[in-house]
Protein backbone atom coordinates (compact mmCIF):
# COMPACT_ATOMS: atom_id res chain seq x y z
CA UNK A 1 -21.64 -140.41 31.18
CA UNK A 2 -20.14 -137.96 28.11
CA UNK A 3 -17.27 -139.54 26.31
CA UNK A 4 -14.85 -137.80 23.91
CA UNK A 5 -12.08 -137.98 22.19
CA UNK A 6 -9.60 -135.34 22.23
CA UNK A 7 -5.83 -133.82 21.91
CA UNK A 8 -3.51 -131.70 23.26
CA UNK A 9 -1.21 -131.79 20.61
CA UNK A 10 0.26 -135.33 21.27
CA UNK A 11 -1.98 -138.48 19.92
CA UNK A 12 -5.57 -139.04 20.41
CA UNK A 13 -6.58 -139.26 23.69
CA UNK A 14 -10.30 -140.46 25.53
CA UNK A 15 -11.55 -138.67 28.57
CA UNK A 16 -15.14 -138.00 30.34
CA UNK A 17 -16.81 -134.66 30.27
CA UNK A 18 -18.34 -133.25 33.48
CA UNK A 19 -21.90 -131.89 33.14
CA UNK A 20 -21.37 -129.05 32.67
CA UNK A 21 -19.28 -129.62 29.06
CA UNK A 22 -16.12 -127.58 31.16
CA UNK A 23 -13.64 -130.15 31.98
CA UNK A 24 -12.20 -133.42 30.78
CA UNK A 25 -10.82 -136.41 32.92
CA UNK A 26 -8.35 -138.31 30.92
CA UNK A 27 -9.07 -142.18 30.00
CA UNK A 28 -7.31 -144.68 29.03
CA UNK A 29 -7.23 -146.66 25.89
CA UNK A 30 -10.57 -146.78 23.81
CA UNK A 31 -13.60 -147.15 25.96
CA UNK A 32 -15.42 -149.15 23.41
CA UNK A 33 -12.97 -152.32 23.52
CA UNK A 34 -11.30 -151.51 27.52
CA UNK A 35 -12.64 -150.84 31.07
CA UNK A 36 -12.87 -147.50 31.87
CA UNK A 37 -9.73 -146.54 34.16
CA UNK A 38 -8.86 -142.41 35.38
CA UNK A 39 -5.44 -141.23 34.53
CA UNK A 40 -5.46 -138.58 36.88
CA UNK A 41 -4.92 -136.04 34.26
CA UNK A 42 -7.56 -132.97 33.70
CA UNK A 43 -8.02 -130.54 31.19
CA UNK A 44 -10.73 -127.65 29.91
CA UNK A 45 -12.30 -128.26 27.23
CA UNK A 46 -11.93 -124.90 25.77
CA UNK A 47 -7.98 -125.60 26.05
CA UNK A 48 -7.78 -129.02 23.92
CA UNK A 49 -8.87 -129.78 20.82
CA UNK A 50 -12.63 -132.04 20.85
CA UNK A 51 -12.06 -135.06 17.84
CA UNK A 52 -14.95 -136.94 16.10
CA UNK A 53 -15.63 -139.00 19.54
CA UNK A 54 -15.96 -142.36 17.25
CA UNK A 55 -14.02 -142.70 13.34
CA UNK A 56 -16.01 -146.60 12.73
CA UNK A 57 -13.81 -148.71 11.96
CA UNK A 58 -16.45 -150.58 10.36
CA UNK A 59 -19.20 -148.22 8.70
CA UNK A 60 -22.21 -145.67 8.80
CA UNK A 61 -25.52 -146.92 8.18
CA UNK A 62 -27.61 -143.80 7.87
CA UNK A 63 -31.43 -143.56 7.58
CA UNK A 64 -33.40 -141.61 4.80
CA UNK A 65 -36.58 -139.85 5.15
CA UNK A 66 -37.42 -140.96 8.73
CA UNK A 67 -39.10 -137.51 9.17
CA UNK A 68 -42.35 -136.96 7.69
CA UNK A 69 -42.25 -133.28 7.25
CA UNK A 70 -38.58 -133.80 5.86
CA UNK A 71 -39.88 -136.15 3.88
CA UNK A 72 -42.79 -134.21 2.61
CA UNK A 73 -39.81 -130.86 1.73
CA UNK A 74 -37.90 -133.36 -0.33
CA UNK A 75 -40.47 -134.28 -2.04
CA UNK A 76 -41.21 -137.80 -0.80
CA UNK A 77 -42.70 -140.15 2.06
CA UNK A 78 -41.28 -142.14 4.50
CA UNK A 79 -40.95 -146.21 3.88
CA UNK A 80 -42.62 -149.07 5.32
CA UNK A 81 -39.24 -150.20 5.55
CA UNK A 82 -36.26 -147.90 6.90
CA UNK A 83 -34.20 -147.05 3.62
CA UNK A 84 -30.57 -147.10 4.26
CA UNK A 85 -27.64 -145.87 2.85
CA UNK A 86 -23.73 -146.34 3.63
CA UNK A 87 -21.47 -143.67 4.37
CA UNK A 88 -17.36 -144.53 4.86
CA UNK A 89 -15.79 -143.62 7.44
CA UNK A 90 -13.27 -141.52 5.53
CA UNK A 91 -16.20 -139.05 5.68
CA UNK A 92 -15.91 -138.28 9.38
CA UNK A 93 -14.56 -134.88 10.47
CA UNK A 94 -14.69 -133.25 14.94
CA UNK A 95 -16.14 -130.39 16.09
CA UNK A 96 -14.73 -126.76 14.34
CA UNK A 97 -12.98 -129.01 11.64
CA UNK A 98 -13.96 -127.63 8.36
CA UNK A 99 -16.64 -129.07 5.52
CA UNK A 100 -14.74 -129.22 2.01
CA UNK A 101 -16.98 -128.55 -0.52
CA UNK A 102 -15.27 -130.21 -3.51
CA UNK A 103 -16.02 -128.22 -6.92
CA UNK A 104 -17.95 -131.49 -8.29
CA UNK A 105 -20.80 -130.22 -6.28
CA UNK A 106 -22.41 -126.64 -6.49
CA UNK A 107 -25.42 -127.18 -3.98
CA UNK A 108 -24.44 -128.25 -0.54
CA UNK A 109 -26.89 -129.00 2.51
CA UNK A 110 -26.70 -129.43 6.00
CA UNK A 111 -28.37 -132.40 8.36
CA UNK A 112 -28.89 -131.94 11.76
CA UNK A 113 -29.17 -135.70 13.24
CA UNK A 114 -29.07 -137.62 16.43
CA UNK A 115 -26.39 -140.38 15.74
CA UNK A 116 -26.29 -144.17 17.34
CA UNK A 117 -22.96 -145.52 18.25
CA UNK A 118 -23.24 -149.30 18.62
CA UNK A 119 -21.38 -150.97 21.48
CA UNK A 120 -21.46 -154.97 20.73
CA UNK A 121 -21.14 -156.85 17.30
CA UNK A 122 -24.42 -158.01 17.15
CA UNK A 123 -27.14 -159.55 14.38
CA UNK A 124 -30.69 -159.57 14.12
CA UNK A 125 -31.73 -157.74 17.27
CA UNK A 126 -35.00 -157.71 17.87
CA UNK A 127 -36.25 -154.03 18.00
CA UNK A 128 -37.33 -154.28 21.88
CA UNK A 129 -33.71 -155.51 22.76
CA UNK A 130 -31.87 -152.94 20.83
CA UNK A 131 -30.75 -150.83 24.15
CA UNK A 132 -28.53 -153.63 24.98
CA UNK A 133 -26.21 -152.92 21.90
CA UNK A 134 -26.11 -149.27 22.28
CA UNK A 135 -22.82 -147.78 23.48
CA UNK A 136 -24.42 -144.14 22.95
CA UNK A 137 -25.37 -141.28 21.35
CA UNK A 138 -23.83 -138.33 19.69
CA UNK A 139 -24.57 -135.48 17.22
CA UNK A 140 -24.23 -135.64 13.48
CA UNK A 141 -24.56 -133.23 10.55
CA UNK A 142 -25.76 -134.81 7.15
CA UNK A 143 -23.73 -133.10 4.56
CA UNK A 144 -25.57 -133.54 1.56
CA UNK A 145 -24.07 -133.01 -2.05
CA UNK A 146 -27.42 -131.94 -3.79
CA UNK A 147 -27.16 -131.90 -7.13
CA UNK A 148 -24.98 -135.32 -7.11
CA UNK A 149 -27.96 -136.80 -5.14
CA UNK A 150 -30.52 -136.23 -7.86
CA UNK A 151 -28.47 -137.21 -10.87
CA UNK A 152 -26.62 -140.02 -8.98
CA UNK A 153 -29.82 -141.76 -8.78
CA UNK A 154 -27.90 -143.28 -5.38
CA UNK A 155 -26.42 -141.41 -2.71
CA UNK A 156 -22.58 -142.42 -2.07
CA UNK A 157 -21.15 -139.95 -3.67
CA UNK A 158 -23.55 -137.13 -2.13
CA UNK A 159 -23.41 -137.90 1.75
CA UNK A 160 -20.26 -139.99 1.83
CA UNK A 161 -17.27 -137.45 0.30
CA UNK A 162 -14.18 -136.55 2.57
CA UNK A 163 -15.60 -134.32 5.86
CA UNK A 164 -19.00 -134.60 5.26
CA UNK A 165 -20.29 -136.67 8.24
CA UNK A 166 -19.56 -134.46 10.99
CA UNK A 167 -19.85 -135.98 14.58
CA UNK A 168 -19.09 -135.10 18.12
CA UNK A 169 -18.82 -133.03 20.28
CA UNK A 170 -18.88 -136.28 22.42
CA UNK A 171 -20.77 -139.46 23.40
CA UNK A 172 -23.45 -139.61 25.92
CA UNK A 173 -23.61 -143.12 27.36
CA UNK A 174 -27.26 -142.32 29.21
CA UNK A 175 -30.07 -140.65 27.76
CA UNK A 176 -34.01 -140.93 27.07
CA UNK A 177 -34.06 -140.16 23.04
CA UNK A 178 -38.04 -140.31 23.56
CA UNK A 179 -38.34 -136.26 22.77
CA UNK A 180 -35.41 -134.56 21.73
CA UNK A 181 -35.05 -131.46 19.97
CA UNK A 182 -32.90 -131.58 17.08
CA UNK A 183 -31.68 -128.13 15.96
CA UNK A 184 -29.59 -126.75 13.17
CA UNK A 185 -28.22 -122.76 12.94
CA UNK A 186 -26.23 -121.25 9.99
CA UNK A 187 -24.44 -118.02 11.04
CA UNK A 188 -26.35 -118.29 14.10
CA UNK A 189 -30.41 -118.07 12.33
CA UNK A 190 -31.89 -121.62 13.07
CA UNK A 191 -32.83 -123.52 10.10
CA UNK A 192 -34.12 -127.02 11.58
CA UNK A 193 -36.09 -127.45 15.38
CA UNK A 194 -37.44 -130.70 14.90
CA UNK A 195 -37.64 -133.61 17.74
CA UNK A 196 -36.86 -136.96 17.96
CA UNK A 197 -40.74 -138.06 18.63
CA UNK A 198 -40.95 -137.08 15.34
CA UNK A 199 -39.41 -140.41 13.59
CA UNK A 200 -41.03 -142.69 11.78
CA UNK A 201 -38.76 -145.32 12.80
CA UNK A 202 -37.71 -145.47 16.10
CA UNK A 203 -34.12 -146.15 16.86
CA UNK A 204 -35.46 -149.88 17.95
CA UNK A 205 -36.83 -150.46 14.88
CA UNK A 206 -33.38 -148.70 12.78
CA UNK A 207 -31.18 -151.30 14.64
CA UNK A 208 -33.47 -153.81 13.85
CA UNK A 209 -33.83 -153.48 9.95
CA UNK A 210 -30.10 -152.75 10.48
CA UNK A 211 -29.13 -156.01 11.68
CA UNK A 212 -30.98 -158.51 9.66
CA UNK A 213 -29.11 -157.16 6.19
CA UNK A 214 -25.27 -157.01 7.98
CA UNK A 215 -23.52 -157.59 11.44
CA UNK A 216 -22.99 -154.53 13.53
CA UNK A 217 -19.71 -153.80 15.16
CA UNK A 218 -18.72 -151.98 18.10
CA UNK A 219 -18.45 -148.32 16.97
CA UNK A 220 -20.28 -148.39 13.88
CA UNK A 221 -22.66 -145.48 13.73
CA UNK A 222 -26.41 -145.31 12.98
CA UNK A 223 -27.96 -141.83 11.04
CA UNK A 224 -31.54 -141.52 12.46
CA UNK A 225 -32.86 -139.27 9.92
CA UNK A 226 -33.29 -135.17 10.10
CA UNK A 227 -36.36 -133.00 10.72
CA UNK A 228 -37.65 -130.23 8.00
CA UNK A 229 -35.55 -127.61 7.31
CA UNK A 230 -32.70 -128.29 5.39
CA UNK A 231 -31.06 -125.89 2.90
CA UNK A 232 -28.00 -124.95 1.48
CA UNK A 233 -25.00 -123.92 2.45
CA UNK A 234 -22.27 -121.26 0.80
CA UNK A 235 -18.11 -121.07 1.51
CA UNK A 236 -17.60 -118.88 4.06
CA UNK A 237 -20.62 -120.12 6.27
CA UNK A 238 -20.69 -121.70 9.68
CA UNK A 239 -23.64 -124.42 10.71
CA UNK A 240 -24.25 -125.53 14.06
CA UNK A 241 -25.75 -128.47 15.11
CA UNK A 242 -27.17 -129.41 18.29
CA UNK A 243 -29.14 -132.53 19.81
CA UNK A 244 -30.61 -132.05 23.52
CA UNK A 245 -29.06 -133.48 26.01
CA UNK A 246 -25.92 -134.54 24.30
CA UNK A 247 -24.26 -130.86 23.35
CA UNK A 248 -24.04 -128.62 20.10
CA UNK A 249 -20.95 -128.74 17.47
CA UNK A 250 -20.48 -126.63 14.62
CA UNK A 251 -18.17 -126.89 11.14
CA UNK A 252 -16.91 -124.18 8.85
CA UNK A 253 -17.52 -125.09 5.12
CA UNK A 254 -15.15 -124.35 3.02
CA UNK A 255 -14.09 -124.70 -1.03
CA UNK A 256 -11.56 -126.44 -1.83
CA UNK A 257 -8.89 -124.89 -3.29
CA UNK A 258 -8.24 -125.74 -7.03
């Protein structure tokens, strides 16, 4: 089942997405915290706006170097231990919204990534029971603030600034994340074709290290970590993001405007 979050031009509205990623069946309320119930309404998706399917009301826990050959390009290794990072949720931006590169930063990246969205507060789940606090899965892009990253030391202030944690273009309830490709394009020329049998961690063992440090609530997001690839971006430039078997969503990126 593909869940998103959309509008016409009125308030925010949930619907499902037919297979095909063509047309929309309006929902009502939030399908994390409600049944699912049909409104009746329909629309294309080409005609309404696609939001961020999930804004956490809670946080982003995102994953670093869980790709070896990402890893290896950053100069680094992957952990023993998953590190993790926080990103707020002030930093989430929907499909075609655009990336603002504030003019702190001169070297910004892009992060293709396949994204958890957690269904069920929950603590310290076991790794082998994790499915059963999954909502779903969607598509993220990384934005990463280069240059703050290395002389931050930390990374709050490089990953977690206003619109850079894209997400969307919707929420896929059921899917096998064994062997996924994970794909980034700017302007079209791919930059990233990694898969997910390429993590270190599985997502398992990400929810697991997850939920021993902090509770998870229901739509807080998980960052799995991006393949090799990455590279920067300029104003002007469009990157596309894609995750089989969820969808594609690309983001303008922009600079702000002194």
């Amino acid at each position: 089942m593909r869940i998103c979050r959309f509008t016409t031009g009125d308030d925010p509205e949930f619907g499902l997405v037919d297979g095909e990623g063509r047309r929309i069946v309006s929902i009502t309320g939030d399908p994390l915290y409600t049944k699912i119930e049909l409104t009746g309404q329909t629309h294309n998706v080409d005609e309404v706006r696609l939001l961020a399917p999930v804004i956490p009301r809670s946080k982003i826990v995102a994953v670093q170097k869980n790709y070896a050959d990402h890893a290896k390009e950053m100069g680094g290794s992957v952990a023993e231990v998953p590190g993790m990072f926080f990103i707020p949720n002030t930093a989430v931006v929907g499909p075609d919204d655009p990336v603002v590169m504030p003019a702190l930063t001169s070297e910004v990246s892009y992060e293709a990534e396949l994204a958890v969205v957690i269904g069920r507060m929950c603590k310290d789940v076991r790794a082998e029971d994790a499915a059963s606090v999954i909502f779903g899965y969607t598509v993220a892009n990384d934005v990463t603030a280069r240059d703050l990253q290395r002389g931050d030391g930390q990374w709050s202030r490089a990953k977690g600034m206003d619109t850079f944690c894209p997400l969307g273009p919707w929420i896929e309830t059921d899917l096998d994340i064994t062997d996924l490709r994970v794909i980034s394009r700017v302007d079209g020329e791919v930059r990233q074709d990694g898969s997910t049998a390429d993590m270190v961690h599985g997502v398992g063992r990400i929810i697991e290290v997850a939920s021993q440090a902090f509770t998870l609530l229901p739509g807080d997001v998980l960052l799995t970590g991006t393949p090799a690839g990455v590279g920067l971006v300029e104003p002007g430039q469009r990157v596309e993001v894609e995750v089989e078997g969820i969808g594609a969503m690309s983001n303008p990126f922009v600079r702000a405007e002194p």
